[in-house]
Structure formats: structure tokens, C-alpha cells
N, C-alpha and C. Protein backbone atom coordinates (compact mmCIF):
# COMPACT_ATOMS: atom_id res chain seq x y z
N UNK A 1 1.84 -1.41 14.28
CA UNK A 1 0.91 -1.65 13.17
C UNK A 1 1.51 -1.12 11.87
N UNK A 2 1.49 -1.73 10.59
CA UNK A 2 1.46 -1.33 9.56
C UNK A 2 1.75 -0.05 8.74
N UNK A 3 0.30 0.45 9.56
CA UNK A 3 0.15 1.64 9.01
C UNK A 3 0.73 2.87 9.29
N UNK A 4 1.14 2.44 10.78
CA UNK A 4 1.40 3.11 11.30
C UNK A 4 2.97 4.13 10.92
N UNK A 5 3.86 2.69 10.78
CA UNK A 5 5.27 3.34 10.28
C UNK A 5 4.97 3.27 8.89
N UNK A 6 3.85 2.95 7.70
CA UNK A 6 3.96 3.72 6.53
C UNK A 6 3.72 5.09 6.69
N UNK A 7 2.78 5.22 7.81
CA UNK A 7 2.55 7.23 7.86
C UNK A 7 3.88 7.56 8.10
N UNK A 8 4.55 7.55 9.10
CA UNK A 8 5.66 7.89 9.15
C UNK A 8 6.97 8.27 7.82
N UNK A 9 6.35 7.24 7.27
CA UNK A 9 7.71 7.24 5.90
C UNK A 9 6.76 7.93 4.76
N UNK A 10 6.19 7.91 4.75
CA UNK A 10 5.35 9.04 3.77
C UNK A 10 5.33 10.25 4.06
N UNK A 11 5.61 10.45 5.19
CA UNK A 11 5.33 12.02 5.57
C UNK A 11 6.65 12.91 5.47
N UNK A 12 7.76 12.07 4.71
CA UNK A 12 8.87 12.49 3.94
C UNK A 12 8.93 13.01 2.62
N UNK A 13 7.51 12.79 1.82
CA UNK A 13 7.35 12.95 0.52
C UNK A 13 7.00 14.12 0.29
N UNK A 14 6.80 15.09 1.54
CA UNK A 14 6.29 16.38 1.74
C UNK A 14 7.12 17.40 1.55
N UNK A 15 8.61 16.52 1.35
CA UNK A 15 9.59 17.44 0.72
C UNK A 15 9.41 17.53 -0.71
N UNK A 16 8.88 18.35 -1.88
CA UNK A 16 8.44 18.22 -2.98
C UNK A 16 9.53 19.58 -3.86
N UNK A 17 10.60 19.61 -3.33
CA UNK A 17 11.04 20.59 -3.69
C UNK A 17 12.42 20.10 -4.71
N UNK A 18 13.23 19.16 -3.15
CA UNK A 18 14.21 18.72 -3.85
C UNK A 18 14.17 17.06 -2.88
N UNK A 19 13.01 16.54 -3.51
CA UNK A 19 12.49 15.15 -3.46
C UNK A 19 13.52 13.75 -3.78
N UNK A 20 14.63 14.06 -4.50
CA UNK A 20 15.35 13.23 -4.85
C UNK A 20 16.14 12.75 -3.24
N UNK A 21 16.05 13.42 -2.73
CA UNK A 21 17.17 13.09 -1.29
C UNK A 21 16.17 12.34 -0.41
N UNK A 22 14.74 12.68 -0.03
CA UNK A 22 14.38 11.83 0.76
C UNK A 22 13.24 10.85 0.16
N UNK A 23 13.05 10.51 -0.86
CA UNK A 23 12.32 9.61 -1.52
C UNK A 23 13.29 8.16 -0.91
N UNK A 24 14.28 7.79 -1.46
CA UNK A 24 15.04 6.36 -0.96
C UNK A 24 14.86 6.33 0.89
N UNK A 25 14.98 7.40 1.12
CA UNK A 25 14.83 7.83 3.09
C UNK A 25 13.53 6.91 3.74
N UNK A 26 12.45 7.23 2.07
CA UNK A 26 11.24 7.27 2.91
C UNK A 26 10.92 5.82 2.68
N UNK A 27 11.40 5.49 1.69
CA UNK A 27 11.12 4.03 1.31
C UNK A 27 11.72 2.96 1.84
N UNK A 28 12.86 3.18 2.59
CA UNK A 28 13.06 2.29 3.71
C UNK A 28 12.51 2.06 4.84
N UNK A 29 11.91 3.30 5.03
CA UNK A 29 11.30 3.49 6.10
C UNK A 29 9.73 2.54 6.05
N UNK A 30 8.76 2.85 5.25
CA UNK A 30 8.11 1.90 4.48
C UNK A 30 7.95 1.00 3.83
N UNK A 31 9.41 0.39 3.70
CA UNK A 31 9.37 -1.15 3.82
C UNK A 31 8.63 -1.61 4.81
N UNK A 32 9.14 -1.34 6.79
CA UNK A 32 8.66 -1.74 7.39
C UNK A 32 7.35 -2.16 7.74
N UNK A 33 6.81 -0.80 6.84
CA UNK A 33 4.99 -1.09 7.19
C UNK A 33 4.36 -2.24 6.07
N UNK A 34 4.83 -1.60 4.83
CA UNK A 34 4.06 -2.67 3.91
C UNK A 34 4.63 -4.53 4.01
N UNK A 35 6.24 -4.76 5.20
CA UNK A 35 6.33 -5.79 4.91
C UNK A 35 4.83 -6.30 6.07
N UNK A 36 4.60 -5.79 6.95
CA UNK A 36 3.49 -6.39 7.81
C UNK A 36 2.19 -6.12 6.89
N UNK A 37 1.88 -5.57 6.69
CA UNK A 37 0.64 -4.87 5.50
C UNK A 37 0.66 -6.10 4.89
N UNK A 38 1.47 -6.64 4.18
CA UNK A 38 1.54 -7.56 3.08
C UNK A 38 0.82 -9.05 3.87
N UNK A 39 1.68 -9.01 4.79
CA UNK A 39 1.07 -10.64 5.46
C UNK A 39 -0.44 -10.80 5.95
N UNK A 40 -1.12 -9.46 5.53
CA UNK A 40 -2.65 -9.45 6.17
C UNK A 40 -3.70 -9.02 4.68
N UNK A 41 -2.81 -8.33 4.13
CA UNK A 41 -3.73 -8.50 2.53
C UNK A 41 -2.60 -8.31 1.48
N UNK A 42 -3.29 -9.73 0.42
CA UNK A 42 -2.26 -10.08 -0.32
C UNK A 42 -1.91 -8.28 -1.26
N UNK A 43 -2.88 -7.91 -1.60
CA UNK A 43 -3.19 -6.69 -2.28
C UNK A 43 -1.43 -5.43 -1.73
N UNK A 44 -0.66 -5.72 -1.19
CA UNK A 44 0.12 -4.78 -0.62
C UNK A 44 1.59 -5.47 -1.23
N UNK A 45 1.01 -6.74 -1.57
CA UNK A 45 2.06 -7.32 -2.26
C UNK A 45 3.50 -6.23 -3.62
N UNK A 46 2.66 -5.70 -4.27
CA UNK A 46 3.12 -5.35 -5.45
C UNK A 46 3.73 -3.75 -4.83
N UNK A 47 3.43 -3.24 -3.99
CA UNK A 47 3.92 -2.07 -3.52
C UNK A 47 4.91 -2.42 -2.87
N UNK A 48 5.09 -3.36 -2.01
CA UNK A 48 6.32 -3.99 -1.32
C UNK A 48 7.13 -4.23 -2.16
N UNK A 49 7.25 -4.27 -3.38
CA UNK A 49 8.06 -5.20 -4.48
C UNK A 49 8.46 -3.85 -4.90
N UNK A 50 7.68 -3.08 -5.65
CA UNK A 50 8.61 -1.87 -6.31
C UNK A 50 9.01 -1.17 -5.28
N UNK A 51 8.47 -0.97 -3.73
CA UNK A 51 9.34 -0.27 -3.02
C UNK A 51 10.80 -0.52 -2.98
N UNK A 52 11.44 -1.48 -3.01
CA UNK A 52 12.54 -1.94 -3.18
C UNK A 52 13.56 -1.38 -4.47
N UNK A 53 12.79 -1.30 -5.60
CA UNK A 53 13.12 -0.56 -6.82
C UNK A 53 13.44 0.54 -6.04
N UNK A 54 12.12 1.49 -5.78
CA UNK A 54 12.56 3.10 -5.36
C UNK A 54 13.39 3.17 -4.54
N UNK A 55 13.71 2.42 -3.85
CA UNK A 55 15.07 2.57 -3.14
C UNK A 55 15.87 2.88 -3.29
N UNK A 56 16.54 1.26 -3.85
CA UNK A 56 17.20 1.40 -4.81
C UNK A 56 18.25 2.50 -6.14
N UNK A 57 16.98 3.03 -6.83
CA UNK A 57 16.99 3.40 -7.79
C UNK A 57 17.38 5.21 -7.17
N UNK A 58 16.42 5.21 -5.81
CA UNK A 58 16.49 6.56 -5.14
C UNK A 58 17.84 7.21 -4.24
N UNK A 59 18.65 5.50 -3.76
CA UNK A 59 19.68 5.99 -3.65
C UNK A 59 20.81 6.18 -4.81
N UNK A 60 20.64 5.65 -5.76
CA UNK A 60 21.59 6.06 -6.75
C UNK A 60 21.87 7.38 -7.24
N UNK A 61 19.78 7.95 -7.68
CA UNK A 61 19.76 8.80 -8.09
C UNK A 61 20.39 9.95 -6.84
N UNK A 62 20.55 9.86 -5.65
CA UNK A 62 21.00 10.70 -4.63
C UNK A 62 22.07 10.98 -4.58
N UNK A 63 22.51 9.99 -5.29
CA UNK A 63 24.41 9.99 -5.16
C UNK A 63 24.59 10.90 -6.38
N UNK A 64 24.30 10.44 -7.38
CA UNK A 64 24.01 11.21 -9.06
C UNK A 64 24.15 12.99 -8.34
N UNK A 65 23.19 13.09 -7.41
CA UNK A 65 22.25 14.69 -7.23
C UNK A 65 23.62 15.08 -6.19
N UNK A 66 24.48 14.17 -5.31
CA UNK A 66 25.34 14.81 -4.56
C UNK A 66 26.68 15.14 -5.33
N UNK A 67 26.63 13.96 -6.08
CA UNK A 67 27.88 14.15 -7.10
C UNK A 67 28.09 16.03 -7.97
N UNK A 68 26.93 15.92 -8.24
CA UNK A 68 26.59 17.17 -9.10
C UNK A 68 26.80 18.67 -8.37
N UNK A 69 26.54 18.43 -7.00
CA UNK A 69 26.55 19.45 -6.27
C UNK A 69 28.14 19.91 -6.02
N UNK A 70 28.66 18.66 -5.58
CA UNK A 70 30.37 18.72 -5.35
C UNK A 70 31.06 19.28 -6.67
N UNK A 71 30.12 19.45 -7.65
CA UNK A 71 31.40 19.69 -8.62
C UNK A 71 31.91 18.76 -9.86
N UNK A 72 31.05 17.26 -9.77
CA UNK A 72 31.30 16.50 -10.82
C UNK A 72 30.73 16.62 -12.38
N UNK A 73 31.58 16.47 -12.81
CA UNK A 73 30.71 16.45 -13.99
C UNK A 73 29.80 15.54 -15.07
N UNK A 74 28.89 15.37 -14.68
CA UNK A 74 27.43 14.76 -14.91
C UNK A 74 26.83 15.07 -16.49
N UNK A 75 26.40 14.06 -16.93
CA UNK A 75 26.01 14.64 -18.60
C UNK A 75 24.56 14.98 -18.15
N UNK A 76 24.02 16.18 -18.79
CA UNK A 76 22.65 16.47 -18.23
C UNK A 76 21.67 15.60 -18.71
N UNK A 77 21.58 14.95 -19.60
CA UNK A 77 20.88 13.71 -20.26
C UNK A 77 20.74 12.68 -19.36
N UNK A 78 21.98 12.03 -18.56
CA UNK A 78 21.93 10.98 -17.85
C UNK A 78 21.20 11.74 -16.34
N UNK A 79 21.63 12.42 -16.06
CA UNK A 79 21.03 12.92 -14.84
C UNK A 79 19.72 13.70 -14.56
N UNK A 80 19.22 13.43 -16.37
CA UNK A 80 17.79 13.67 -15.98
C UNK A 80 17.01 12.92 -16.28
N UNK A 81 17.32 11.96 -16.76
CA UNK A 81 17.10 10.23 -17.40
C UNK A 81 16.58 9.72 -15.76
N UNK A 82 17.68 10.00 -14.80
CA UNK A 82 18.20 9.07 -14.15
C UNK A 82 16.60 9.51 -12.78
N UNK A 83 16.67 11.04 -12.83
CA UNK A 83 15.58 11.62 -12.14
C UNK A 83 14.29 11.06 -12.17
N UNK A 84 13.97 11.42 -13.71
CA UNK A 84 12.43 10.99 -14.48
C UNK A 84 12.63 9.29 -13.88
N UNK A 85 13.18 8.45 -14.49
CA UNK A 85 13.00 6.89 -14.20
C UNK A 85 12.31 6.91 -12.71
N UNK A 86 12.94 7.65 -11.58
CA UNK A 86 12.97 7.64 -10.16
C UNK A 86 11.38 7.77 -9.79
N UNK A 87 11.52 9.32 -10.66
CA UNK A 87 9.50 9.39 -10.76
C UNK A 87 8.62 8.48 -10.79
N UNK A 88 9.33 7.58 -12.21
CA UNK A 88 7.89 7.20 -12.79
C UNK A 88 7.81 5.65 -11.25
N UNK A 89 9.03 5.43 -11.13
CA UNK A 89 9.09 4.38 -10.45
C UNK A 89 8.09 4.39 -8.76
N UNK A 90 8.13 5.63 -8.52
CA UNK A 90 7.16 6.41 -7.48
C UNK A 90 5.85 6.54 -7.83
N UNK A 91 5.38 7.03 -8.90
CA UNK A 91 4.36 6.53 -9.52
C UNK A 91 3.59 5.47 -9.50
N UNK A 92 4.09 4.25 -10.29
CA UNK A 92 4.22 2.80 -10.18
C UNK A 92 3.92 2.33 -8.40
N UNK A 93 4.67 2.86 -7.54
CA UNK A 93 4.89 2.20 -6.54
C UNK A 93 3.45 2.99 -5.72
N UNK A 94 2.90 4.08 -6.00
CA UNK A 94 1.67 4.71 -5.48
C UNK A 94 0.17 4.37 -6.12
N UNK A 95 0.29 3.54 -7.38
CA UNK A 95 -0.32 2.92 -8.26
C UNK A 95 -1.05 1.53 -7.55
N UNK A 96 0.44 0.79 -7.13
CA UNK A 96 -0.03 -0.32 -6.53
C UNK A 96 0.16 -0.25 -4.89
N UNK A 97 0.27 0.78 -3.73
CA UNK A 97 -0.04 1.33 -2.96
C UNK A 97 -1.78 1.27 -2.84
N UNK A 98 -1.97 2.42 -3.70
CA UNK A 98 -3.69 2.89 -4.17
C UNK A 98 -4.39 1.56 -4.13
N UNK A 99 -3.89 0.71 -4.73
CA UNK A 99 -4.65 -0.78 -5.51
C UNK A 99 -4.77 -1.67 -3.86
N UNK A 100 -3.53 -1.83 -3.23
CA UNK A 100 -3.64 -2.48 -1.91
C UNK A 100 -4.59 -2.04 -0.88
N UNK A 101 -4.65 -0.47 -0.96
CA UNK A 101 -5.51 -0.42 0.29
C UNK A 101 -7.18 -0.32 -0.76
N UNK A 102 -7.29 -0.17 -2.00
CA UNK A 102 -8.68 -0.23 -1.95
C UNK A 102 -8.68 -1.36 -2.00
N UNK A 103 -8.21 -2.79 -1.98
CA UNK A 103 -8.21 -3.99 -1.66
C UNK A 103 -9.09 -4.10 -0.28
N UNK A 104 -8.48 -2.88 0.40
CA UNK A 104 -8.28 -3.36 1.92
C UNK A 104 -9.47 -2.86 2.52
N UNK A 105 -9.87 -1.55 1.84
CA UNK A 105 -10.88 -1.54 2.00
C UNK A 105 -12.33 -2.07 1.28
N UNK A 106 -12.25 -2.76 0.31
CA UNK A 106 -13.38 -3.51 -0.13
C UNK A 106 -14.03 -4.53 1.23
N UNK A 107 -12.49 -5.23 1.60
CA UNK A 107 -12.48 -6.25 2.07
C UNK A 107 -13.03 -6.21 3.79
N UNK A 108 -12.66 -4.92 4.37
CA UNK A 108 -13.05 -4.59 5.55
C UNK A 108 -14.58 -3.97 5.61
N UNK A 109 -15.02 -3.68 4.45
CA UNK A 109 -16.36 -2.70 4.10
C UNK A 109 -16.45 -1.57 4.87
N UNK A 110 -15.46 -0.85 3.72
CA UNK A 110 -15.63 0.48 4.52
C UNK A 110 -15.47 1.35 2.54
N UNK A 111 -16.69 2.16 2.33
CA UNK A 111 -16.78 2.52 0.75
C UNK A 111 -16.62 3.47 0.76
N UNK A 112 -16.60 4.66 2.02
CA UNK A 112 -16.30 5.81 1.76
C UNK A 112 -14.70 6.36 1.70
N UNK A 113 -14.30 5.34 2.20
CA UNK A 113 -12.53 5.42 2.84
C UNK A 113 -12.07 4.91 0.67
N UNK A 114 -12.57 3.68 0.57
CA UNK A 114 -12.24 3.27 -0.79
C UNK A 114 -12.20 4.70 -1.64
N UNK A 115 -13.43 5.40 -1.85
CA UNK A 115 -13.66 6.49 -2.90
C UNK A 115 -12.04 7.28 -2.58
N UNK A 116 -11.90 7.56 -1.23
CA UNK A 116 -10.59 8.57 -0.85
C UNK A 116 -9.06 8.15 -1.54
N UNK A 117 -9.30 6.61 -0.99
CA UNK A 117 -8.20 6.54 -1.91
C UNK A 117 -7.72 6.21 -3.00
N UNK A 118 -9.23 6.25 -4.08
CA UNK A 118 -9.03 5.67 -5.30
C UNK A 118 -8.83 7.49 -5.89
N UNK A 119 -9.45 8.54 -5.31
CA UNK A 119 -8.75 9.70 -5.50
C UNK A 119 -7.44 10.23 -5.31
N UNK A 120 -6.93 9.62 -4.27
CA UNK A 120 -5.62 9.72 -3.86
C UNK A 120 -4.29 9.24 -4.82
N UNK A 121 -4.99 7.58 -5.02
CA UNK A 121 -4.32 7.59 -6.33
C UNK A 121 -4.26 7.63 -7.65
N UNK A 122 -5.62 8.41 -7.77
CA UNK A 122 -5.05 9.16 -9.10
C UNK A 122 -4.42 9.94 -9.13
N UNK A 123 -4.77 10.66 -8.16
CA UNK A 123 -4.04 12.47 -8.38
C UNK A 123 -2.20 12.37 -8.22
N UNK A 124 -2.07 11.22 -7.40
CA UNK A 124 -0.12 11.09 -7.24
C UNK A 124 0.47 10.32 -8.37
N UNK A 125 -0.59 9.74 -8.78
CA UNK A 125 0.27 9.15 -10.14
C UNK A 125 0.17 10.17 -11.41
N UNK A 126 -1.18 10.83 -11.62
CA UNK A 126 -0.90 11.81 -12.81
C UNK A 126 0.17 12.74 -12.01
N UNK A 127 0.51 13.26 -11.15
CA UNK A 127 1.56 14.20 -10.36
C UNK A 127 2.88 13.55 -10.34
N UNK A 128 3.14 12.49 -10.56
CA UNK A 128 4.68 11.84 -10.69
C UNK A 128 4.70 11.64 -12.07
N UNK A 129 3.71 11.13 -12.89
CA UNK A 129 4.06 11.36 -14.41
C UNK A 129 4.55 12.22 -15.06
N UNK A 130 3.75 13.24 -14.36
CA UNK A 130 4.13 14.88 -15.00
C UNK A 130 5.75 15.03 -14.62
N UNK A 131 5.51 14.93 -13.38
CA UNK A 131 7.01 15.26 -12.69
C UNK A 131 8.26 14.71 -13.74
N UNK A 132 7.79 13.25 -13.89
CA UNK A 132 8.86 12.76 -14.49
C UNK A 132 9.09 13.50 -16.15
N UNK A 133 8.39 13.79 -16.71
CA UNK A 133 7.70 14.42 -17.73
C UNK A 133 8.76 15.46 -17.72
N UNK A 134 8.34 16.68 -16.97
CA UNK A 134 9.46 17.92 -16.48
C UNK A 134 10.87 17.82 -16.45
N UNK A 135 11.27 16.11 -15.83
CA UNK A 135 12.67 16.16 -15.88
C UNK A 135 13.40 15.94 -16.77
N UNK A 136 12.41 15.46 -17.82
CA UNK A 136 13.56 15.21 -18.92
C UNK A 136 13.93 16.04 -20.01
N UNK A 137 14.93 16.10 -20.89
CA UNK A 137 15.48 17.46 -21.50
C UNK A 137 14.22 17.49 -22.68
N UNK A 138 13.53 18.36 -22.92
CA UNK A 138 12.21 18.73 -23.48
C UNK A 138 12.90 19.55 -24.46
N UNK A 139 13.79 20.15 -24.45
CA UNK A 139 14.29 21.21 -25.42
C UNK A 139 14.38 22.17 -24.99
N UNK A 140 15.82 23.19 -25.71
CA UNK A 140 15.84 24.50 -25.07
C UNK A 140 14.46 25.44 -25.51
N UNK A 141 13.92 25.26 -26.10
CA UNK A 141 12.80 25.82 -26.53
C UNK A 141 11.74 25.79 -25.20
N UNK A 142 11.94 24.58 -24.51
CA UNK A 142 10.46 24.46 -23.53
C UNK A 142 10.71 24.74 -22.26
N UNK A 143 12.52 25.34 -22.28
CA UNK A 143 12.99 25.13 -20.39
C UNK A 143 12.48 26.11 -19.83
N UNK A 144 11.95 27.50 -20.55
CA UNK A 144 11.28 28.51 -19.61
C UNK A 144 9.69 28.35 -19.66
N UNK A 145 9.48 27.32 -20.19
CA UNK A 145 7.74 26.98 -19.60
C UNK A 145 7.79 26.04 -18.41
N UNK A 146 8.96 24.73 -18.41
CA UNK A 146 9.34 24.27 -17.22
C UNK A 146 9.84 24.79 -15.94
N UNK A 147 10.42 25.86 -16.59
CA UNK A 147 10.98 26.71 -15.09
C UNK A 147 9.23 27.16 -14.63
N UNK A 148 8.37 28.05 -15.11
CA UNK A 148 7.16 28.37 -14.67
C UNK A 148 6.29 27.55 -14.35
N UNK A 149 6.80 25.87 -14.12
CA UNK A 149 5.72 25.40 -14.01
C UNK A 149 6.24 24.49 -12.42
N UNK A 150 7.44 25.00 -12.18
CA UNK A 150 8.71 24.21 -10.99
C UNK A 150 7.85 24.71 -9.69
N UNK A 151 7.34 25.78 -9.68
CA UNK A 151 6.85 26.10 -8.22
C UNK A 151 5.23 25.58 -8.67
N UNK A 152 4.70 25.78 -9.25
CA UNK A 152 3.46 25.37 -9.16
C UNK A 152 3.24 23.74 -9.35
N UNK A 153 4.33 23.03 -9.70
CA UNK A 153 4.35 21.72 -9.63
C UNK A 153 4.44 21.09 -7.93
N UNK A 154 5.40 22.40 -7.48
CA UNK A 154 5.74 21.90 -5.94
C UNK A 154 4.93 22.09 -4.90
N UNK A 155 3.90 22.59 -5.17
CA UNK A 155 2.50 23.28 -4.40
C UNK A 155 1.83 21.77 -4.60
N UNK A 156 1.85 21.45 -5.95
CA UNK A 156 0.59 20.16 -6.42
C UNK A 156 0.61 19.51 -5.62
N UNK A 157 2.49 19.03 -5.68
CA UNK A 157 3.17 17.86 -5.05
C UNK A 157 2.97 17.67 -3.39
N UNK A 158 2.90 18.91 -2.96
CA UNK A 158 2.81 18.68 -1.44
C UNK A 158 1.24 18.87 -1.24
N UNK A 159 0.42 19.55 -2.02
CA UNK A 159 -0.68 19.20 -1.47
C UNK A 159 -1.31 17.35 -1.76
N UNK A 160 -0.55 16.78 -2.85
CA UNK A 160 -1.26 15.70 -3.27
C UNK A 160 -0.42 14.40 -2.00
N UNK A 161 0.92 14.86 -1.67
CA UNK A 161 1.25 14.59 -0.18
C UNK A 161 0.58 14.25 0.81
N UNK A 162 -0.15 15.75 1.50
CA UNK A 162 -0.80 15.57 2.46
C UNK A 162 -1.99 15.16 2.06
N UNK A 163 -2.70 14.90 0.76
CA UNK A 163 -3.73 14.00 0.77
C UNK A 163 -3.66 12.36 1.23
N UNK A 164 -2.13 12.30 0.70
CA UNK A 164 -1.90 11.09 1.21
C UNK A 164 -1.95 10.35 2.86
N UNK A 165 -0.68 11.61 2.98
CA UNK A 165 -1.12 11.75 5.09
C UNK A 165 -1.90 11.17 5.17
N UNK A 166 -3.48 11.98 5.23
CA UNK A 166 -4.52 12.15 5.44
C UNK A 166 -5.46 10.52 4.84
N UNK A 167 -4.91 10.37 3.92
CA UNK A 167 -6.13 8.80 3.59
C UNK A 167 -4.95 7.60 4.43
N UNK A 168 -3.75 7.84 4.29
CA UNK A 168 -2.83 6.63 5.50
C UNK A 168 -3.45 6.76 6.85
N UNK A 169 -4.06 8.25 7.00
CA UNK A 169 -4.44 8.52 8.84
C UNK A 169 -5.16 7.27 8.65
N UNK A 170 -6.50 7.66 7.98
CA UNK A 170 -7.81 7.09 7.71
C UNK A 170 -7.44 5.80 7.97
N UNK A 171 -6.73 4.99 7.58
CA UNK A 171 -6.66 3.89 7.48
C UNK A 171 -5.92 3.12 8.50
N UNK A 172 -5.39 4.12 9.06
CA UNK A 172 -4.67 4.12 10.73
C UNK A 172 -5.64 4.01 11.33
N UNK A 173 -6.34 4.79 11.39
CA UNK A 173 -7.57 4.89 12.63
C UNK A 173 -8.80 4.22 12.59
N UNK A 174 -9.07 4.09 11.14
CA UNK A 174 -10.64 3.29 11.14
C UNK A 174 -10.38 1.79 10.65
N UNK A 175 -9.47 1.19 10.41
CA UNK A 175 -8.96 -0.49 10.45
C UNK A 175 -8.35 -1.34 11.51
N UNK A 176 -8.94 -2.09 11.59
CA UNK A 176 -8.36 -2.97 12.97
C UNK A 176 -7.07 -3.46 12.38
N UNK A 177 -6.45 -3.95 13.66
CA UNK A 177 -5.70 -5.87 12.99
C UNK A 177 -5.35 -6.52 14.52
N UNK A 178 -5.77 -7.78 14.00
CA UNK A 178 -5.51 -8.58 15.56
C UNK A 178 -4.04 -8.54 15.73
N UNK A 179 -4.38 -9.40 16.37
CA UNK A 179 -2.48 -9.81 16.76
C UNK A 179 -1.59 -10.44 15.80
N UNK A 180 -0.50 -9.49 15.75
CA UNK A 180 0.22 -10.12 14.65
C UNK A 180 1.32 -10.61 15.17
N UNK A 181 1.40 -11.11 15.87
CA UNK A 181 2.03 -11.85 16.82
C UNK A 181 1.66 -13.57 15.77
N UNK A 182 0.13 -13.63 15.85
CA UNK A 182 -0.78 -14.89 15.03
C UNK A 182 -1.13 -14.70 13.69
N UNK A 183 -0.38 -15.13 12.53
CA UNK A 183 -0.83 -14.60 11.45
C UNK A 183 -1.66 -15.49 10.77
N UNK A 184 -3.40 -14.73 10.34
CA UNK A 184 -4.63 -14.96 10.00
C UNK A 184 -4.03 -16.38 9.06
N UNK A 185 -4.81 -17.35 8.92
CA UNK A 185 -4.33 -18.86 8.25
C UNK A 185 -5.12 -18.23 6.87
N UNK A 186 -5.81 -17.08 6.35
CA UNK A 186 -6.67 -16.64 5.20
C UNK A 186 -6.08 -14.98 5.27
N UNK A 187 -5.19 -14.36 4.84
CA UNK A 187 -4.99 -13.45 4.77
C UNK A 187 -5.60 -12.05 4.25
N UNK A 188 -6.03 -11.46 5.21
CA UNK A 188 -7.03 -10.35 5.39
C UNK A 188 -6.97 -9.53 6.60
N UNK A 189 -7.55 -8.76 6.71
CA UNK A 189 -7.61 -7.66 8.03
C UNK A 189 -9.07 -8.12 8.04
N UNK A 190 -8.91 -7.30 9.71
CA UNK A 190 -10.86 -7.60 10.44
C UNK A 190 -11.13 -5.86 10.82
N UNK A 191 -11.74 -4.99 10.26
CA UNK A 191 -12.41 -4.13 10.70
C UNK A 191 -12.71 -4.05 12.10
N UNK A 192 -12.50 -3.15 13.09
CA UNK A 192 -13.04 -2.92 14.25
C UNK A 192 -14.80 -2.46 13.73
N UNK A 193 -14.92 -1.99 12.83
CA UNK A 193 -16.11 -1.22 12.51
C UNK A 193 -16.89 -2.58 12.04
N UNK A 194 -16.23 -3.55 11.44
CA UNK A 194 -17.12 -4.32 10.79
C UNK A 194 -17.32 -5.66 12.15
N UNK A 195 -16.19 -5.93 12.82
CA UNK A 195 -16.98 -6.43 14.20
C UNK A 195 -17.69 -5.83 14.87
N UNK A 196 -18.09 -4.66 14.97
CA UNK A 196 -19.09 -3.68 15.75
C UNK A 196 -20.42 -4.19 15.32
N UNK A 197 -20.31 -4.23 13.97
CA UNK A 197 -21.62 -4.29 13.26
C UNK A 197 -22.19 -5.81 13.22
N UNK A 198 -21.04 -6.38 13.43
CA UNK A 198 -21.24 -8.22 13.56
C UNK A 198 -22.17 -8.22 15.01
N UNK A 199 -21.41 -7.77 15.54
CA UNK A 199 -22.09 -7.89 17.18
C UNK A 199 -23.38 -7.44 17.56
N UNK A 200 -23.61 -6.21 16.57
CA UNK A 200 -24.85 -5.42 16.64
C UNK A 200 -25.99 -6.43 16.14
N UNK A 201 -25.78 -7.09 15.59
CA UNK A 201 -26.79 -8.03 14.74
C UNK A 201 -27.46 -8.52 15.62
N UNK A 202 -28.76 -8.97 15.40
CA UNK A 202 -29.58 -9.77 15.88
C UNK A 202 -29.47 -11.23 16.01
N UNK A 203 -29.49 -12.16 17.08
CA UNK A 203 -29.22 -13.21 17.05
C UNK A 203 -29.84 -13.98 16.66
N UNK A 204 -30.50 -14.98 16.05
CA UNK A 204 -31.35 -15.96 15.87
C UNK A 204 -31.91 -17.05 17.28
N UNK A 205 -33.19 -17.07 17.73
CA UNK A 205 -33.21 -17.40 19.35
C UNK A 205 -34.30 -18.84 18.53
């Protein structure tokens, strides 16, 4: 299922420390889910699309971050240019993430799961803005308010993480999908909860 290997590749983002190495990791990994995601609500569309960017963009910036370590010499401008872009692009890609599954849940009727993750994505997109925000050269004037703000950014980051976990569980566990083996001729998911409630109904005799 879907959701299943996006939990999986999200639960890489929990590295919030030095995030540049497994962000491209995780987004391959979550290709897999959102390319099935996508064929059951159109809404997953646009996250599938910039995932490809963060990839992308995440392995470059990785190479940039290994280069630097070995000893190369890197202009600090470009390599924090190169960081921030990576952010905002994570951002963007949790933006329309957020947008797919409250799609998904409008569509399955489930409103309490919606509220979770319309919180979810706010809080990771103002948290990658910022991030990206931090990486770029602000001035020597502002680098020791940025240094004081590096661990308490990385606390945000992993708690706004496992919020994520936690609303992908949700959506693991309380959404059906038939067989995708047969793909729906009207593209949508079917609630296990909302056939429960179909069935529960009263028949007309």
C-alpha cells in the first residue's frame, strides 16, 4: 500500500540535525508510495512531481555537503544558496503532500484525520521556511543568534517529524484501498470506515 512505504521514507526526516544526507534517501524512497497514492487520488499528483525535484536537488546538495567535508573548497554563498533552495523545495513538496491527503480525506469522510493534517502541514512548512531562512548568509552580525537558534530548530524539526509519522500512521490504518492490482475507472480511495457505514444503513424494503 501507498502509505505504507511513504511511512517508511519519512521516517528518515527524523534526522533533523544534518538533514541534507538523508532528505534525497528519503525521497526515493517515497516516490514509491506517492507513485501508487497518485493513481487513487488525483490530489497526490503535485507531491509526486516536486518529489523528484527534492531528489534531485538533494542529491546534489549531498555531494556539495561531502565535497566540503573532504576538504574542497566551496564558496560559502553557493553552499548555502544551495542548502536553503533544498529547504524550501521540502517545504513545497510537504505543502502539496498536506493538500493530497486532505484531498483524501475529504473524499473518504473522515474530518477529524483532515484537521491533523491540515496542522501537520502547517507546522512543516513554516519549519522548512525558517530552516531555509537560517541557511542563508544573514550577516556576520546575525551568525550568533543563528548558532542559538541550531539546536532549538532541531528539537522543532524532529518533533514536527514525528507529527508527521504519526498523521502517515493515521492514514495507514484508518483508509482502505481495494486492489490495486484493478485501478478504480474514477480515481479515488474507498474508506473501510465509510463502507462500514454504507452497510450499516438501513435498507429500503
Amino acid at each position: 500500500m501507498g502509505f505504507g512505504i511513504l511511512l517508511f521514507g519519512y521516517a528518515l526526516y527524523l534526522n533533523t540535525i544534518v538533514p541534507v544526507y538523508t532528505i534525497p534517501v528519503s525521497a526515493v524512497v517515497m516516490a514509491f508510495g506517492l507513485r501508487k497514492l497518485k493513481v487513487w487520488n488525483n490530489g497526490f499528483l503535485g507531491a509526486w512531481r516536486v518529489n523528484f525535484a527534492v531528489a534531485l536537488w538533494g542529491f546534489c546538495a549531498a555531494g556539495l555537503a561531502v565535497a566540503i567535508v573532504c576538504g574542497v573548497t566551496i564558496p560559502e554563498t553557493l553552499s548555502a544558496a544551495v542548502t536553503a533552495g533544498l529547504c524550501l523545495l521540502v517545504m513545497l513538496f510537504h505543502f502539496y503532500l498536506g493538500s493530497g491527503m486532505i484531498s483524501l480525506t475529504q473524499e473518504v469522510g473522515l474530518p477529524y484525520l483532515k484537521s491533523r493534517v491540515f496542522f501537520f502541514r502547517t507546522v512543516t512548512c513554516i519549519y522548512w521556511l525558517l530552516y531555509a531562512v537560517l541557511n542563508l548568509d544573514l550577516g556576520e552580525k546575525l551568525d550568533p543568534v543563528v548558532a542559538r537558534l541550531f539546536v532549538p530548530m532541531a528539537v522543532v524539526g524532529f518533533v514536527a517529524a514525528l507529527i508527521g509519522l504519526a498523521v502517515l500512521f493515521s492514514c495507514y490504518t484508518d483508509i482502505g484501498m481495494p486492489d490495486e492490482k484493478d485501478p478504480p475507472e474514477k480515481k479515488g480511495l474507498f474508506s473501510r470506515k465509510k463502507e462500514k457505514q454504507t452497510e450499516e444503513e438501513p435498507k429500503d424494503e
